[in-house]
C-alpha atoms as a PDB file:
ATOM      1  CA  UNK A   1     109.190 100.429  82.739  1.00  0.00           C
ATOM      2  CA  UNK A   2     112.036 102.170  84.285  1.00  0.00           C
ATOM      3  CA  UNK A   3     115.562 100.783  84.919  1.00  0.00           C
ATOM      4  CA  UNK A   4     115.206 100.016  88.266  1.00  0.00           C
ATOM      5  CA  UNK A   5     111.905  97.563  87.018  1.00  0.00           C
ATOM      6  CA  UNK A   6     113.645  95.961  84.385  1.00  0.00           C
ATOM      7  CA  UNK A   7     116.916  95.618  86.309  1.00  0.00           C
ATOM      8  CA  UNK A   8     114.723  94.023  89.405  1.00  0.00           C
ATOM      9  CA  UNK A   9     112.593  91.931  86.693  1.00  0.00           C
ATOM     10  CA  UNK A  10     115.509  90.313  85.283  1.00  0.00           C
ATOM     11  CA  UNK A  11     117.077  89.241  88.810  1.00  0.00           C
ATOM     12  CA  UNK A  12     114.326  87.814  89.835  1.00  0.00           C
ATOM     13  CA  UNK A  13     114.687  85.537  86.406  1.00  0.00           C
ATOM     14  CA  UNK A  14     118.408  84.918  86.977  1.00  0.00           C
ATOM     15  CA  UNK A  15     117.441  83.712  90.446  1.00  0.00           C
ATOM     16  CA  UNK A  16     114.714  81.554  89.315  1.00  0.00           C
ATOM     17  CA  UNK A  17     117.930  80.302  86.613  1.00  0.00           C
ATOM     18  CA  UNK A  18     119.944  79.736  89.148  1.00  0.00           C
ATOM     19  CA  UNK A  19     117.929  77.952  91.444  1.00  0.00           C
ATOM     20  CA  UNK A  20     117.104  75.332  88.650  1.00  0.00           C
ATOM     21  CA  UNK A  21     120.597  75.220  87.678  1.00  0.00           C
ATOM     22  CA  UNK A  22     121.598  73.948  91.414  1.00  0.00           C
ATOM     23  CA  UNK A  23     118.547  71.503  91.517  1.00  0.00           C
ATOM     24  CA  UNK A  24     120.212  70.180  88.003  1.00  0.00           C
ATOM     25  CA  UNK A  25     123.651  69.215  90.280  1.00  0.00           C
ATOM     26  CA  UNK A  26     125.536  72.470  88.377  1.00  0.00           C
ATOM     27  CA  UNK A  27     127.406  75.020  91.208  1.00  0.00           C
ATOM     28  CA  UNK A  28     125.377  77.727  90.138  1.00  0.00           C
ATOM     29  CA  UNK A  29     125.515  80.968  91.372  1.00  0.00           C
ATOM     30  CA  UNK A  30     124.204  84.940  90.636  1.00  0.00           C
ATOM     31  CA  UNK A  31     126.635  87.858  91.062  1.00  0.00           C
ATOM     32  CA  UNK A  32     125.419  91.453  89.664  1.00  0.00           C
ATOM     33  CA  UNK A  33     128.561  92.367  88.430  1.00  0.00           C
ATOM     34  CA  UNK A  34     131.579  91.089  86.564  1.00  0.00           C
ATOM     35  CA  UNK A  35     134.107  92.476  89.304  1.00  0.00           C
ATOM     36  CA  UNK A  36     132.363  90.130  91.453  1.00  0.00           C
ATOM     37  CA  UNK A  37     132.532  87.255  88.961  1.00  0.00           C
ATOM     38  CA  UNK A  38     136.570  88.159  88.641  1.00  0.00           C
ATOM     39  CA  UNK A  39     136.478  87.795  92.345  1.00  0.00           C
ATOM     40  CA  UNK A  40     134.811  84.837  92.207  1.00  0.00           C
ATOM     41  CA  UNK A  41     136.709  82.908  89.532  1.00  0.00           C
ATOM     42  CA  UNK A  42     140.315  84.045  91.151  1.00  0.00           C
ATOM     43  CA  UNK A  43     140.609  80.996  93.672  1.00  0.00           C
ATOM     44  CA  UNK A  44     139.705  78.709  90.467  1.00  0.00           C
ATOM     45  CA  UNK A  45     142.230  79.630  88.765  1.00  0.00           C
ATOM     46  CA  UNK A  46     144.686  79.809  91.596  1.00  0.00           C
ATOM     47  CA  UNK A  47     144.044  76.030  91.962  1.00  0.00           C
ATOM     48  CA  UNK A  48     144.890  75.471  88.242  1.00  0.00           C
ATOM     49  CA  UNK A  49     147.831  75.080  86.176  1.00  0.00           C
ATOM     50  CA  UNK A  50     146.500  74.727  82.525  1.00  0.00           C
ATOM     51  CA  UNK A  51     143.125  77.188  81.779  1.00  0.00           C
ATOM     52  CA  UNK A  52     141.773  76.611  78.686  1.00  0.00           C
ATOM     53  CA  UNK A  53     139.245  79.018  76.737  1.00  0.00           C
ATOM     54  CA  UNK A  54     136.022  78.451  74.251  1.00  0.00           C
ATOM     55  CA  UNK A  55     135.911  81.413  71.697  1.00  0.00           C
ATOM     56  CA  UNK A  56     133.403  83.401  73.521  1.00  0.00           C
ATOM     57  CA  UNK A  57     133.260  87.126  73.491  1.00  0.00           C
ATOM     58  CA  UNK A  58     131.864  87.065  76.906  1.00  0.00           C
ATOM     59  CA  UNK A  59     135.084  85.543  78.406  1.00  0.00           C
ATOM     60  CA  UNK A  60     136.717  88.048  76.456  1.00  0.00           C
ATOM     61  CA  UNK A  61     135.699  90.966  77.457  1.00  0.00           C
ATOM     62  CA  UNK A  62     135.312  90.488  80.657  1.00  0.00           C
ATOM     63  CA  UNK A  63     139.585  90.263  81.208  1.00  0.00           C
ATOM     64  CA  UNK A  64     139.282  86.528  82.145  1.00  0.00           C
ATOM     65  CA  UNK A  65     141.969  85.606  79.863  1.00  0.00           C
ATOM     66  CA  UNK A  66     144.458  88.568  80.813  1.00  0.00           C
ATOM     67  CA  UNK A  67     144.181  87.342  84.918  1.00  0.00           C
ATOM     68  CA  UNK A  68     144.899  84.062  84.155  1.00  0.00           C
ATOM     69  CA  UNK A  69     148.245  85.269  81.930  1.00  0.00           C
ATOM     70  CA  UNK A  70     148.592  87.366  85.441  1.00  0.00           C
ATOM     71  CA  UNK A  71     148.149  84.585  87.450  1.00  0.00           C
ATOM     72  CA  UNK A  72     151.254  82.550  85.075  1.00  0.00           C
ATOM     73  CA  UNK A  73     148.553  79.996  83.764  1.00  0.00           C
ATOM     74  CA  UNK A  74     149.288  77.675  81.086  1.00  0.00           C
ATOM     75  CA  UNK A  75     146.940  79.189  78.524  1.00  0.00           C
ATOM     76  CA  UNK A  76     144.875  77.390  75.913  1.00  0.00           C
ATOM     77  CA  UNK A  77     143.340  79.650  73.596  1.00  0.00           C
ATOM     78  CA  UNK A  78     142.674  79.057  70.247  1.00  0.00           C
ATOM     79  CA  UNK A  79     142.145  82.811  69.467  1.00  0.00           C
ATOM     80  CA  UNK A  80     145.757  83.584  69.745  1.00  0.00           C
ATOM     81  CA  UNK A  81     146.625  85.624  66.613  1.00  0.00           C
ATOM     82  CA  UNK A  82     149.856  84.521  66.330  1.00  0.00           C
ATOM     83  CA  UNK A  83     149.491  80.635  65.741  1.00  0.00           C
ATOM     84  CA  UNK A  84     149.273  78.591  62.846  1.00  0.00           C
ATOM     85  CA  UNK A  85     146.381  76.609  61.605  1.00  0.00           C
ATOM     86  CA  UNK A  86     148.180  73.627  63.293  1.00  0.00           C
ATOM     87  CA  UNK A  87     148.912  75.666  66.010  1.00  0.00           C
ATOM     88  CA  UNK A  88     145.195  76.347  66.434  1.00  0.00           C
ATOM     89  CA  UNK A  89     144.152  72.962  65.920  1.00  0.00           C
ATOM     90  CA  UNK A  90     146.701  71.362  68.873  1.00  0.00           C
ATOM     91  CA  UNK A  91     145.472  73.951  71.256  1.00  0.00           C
ATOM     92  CA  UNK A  92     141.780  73.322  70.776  1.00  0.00           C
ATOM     93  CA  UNK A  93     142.786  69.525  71.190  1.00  0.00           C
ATOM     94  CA  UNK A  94     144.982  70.868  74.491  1.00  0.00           C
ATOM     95  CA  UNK A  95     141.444  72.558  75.901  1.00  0.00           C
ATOM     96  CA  UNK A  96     139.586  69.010  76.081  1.00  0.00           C
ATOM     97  CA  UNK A  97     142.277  67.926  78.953  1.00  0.00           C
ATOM     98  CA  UNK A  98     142.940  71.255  80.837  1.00  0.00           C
ATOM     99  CA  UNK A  99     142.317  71.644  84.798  1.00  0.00           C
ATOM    100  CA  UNK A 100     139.772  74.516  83.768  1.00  0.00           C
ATOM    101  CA  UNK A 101     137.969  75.722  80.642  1.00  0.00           C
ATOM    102  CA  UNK A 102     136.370  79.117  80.599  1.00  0.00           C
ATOM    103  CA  UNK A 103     133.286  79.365  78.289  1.00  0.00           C
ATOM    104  CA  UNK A 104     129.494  80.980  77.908  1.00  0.00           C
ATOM    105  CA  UNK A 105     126.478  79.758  76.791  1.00  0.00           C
ATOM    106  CA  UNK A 106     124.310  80.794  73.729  1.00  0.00           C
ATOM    107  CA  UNK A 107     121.449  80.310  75.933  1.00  0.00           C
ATOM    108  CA  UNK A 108     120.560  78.757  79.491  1.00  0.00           C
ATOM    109  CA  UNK A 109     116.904  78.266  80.100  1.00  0.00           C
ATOM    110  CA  UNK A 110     115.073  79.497  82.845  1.00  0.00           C
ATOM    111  CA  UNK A 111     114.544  75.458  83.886  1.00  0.00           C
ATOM    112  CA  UNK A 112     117.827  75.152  84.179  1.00  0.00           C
ATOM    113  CA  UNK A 113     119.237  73.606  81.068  1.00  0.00           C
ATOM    114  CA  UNK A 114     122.373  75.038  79.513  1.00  0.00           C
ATOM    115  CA  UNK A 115     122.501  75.241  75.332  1.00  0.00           C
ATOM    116  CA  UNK A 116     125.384  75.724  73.306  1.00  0.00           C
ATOM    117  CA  UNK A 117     125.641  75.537  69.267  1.00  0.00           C
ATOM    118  CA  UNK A 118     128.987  75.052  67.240  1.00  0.00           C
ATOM    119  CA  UNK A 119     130.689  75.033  64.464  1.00  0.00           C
ATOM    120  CA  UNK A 120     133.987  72.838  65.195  1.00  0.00           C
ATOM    121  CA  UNK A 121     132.474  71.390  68.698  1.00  0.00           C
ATOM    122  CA  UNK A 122     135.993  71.235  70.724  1.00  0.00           C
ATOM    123  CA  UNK A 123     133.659  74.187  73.384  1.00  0.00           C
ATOM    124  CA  UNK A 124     130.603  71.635  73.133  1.00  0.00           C
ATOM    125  CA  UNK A 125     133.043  68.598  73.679  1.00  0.00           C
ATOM    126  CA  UNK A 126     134.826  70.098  76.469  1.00  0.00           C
ATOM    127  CA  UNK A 127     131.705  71.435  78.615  1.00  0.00           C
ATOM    128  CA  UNK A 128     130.567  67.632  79.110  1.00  0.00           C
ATOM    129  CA  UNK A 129     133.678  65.771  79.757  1.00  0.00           C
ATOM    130  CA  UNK A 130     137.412  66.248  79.828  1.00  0.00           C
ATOM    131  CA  UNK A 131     138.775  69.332  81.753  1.00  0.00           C
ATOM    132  CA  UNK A 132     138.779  68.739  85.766  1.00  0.00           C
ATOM    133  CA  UNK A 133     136.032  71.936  85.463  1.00  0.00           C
ATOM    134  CA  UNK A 134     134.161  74.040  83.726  1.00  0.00           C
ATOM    135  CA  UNK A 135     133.043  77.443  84.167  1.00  0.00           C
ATOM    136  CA  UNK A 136     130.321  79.271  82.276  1.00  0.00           C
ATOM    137  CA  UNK A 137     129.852  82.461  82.693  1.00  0.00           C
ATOM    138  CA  UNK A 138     126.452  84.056  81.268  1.00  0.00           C
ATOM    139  CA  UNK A 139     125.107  87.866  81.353  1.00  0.00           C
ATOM    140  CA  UNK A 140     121.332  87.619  82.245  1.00  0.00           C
ATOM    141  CA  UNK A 141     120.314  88.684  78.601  1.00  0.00           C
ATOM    142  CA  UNK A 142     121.138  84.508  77.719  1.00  0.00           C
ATOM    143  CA  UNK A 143     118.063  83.428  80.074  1.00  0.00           C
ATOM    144  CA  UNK A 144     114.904  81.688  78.036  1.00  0.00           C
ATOM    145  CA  UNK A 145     111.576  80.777  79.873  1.00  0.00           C
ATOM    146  CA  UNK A 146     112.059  77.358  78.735  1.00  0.00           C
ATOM    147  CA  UNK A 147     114.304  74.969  76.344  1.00  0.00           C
ATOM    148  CA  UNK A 148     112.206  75.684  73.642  1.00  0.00           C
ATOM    149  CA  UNK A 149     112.611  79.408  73.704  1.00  0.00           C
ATOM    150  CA  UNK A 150     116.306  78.956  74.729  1.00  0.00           C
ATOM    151  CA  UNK A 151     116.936  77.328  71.009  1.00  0.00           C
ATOM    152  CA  UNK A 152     114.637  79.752  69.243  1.00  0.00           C
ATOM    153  CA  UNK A 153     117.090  82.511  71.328  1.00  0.00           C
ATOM    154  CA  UNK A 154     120.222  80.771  69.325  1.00  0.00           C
ATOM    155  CA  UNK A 155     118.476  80.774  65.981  1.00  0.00           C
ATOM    156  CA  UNK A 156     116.963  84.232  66.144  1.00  0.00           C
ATOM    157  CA  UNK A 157     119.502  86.164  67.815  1.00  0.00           C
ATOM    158  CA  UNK A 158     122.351  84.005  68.875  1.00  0.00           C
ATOM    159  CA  UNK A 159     123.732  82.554  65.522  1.00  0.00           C
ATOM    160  CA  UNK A 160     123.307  85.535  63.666  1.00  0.00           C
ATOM    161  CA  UNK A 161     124.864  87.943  65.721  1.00  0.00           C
ATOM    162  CA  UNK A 162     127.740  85.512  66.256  1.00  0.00           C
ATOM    163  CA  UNK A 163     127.989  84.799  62.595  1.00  0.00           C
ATOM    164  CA  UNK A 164     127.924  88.387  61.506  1.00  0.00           C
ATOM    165  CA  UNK A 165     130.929  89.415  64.314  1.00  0.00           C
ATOM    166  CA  UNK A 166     133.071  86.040  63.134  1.00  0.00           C
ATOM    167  CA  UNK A 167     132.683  87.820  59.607  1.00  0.00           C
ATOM    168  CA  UNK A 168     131.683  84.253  57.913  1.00  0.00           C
ATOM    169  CA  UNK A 169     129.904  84.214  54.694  1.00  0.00           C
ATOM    170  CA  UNK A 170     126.563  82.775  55.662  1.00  0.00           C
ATOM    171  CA  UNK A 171     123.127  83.688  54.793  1.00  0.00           C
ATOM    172  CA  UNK A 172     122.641  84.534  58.474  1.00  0.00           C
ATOM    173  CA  UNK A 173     125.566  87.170  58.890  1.00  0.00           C
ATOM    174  CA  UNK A 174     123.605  88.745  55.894  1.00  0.00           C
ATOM    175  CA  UNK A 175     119.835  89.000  56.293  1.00  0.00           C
ATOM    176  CA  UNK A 176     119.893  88.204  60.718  1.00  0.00           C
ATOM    177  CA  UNK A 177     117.650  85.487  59.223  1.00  0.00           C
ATOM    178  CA  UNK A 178     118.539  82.014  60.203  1.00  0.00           C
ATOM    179  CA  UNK A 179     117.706  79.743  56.696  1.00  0.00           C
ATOM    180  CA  UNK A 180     118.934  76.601  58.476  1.00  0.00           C
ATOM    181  CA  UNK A 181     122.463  76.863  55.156  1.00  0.00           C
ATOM    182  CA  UNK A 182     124.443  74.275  54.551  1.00  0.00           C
ATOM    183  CA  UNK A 183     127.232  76.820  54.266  1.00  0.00           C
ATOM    184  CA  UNK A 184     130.824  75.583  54.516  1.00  0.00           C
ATOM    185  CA  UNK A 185     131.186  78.402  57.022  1.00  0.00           C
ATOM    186  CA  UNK A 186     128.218  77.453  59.267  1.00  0.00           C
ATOM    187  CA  UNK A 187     128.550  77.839  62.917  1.00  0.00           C
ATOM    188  CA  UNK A 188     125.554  76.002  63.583  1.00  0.00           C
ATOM    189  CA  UNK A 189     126.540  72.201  63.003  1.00  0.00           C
ATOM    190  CA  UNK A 190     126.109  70.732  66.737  1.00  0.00           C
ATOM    191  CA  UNK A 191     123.988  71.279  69.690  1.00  0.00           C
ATOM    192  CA  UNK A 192     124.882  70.389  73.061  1.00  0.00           C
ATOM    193  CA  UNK A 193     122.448  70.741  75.954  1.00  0.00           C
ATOM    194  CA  UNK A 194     123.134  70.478  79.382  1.00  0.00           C
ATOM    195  CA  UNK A 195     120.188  68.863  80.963  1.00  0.00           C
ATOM    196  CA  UNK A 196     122.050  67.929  84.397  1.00  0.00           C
ATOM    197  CA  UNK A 197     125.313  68.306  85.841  1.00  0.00           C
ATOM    198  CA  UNK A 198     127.577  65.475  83.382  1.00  0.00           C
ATOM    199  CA  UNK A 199     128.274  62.896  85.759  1.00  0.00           C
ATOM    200  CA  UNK A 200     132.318  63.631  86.192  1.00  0.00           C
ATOM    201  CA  UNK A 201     132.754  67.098  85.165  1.00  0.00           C
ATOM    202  CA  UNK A 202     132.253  69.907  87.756  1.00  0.00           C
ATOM    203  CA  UNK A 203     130.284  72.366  86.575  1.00  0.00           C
ATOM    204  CA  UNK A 204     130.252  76.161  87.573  1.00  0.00           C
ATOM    205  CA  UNK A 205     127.427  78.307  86.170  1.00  0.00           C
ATOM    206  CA  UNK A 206     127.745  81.996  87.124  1.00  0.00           C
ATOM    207  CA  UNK A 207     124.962  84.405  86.040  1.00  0.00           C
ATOM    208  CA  UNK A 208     125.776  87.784  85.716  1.00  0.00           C
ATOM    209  CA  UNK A 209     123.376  90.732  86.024  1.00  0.00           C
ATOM    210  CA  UNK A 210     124.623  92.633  82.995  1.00  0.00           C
ATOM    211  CA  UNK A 211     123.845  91.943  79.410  1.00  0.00           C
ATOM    212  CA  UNK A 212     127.436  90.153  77.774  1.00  0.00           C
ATOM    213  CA  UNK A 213     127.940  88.577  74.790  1.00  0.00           C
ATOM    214  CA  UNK A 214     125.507  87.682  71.994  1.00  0.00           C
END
């Protein structure tokens, strides 16, 4: 299979995504690139004063945080290396009531459901109620045929790769092998899924056709 296959193979998946996504009430939408999804996310964040962020390495490296600091947002984001644990803890609080919180998605099913596993839950929390909207941003390499697979995606390759670039001590950042721990350090302790659009948060869902994140 050449590029050009799997590249066209994996649009035509996003699309199918998306179009579940809209009949689920979420503002879904495909864009190839991340320069598109910058364009795309600029009048949000032009109509905001407070952005908050979920840790996600996907938001990350994509520059999402730096524009809004452009932009002279009101940032929450708990990654900050310069706070305290209190500090940390007040901003992940501040994220629940901001005018827009930037996150991704361990996995988003091909039916249109979006999943999302934590550790602390203030990203699972906010996604279903609190900021004015939300806006998940996923590369196309998050897309599962179904919910099933979409959970078996977090398990399997998800978790561990999250756990192992956190650094925690879990069995999972060790082997890749998910042994369902009762670590202390287990990023795995709630599930969220997104069946429909919650009923008054406004949802944005942008797939992107590049592989991001874990």
């Amino acid at each position: 299979m050449t590029g050009d296959e799997k590249n066209w193979l994996l649009e035509q998946r996003a699309q199918r995504c998306v179009g579940h996504l809209a009949k689920h009430r979420f503002d879904a939408d495909y864009l190839p690139t991340t320069a598109e999804v910058m364009d795309k996310v600029k009048p949000l964040l032009a109509a905001a004063t407070t952005v908050g962020f979920g840790g996600s390495d996907t938001i990350r490296s994509m520059g999402i945080h730096t524009l809004a600091e452009e932009m002279g947002k009101e940032l929450y984001d708990h990654h900050r290396s310069d706070l305290t644990y209190e500090e940390t803890l007040a901003m992940r609080k501040r994220q629940q009531g901001c005018d827009l919180f930037f996150t991704s998605a361990n996995a988003i099913s091909e039916t249109g459901e979006i999943i999302n596993v934590d550790g602390i839950g203030n990203r699972t929390s906010a996604m279903g109620f609190g900021p004015g909207r939300v806006v998940v941003v996923a590369g196309y390499n998050k897309i599962a045929p179904d919910l099933h697979a979409a959970l078996r995606r977090i398990r399997e390759v998800a978790g561990p790769m999250r756990a192992k670039s956190l650094g925690v001590e879990t069995p999972c950042a060790v082997t890749g092998v998910c042994t369902d721990c009762n670590s202390p350090m287990r990023i795995c302790n709630i599930t969220t899924i997104l069946h429909r659009k919650p009923m008054l948060t406004e949802v944005t869902v942008l797939i992107v056709g590049e592989e991001l994140g874990y």
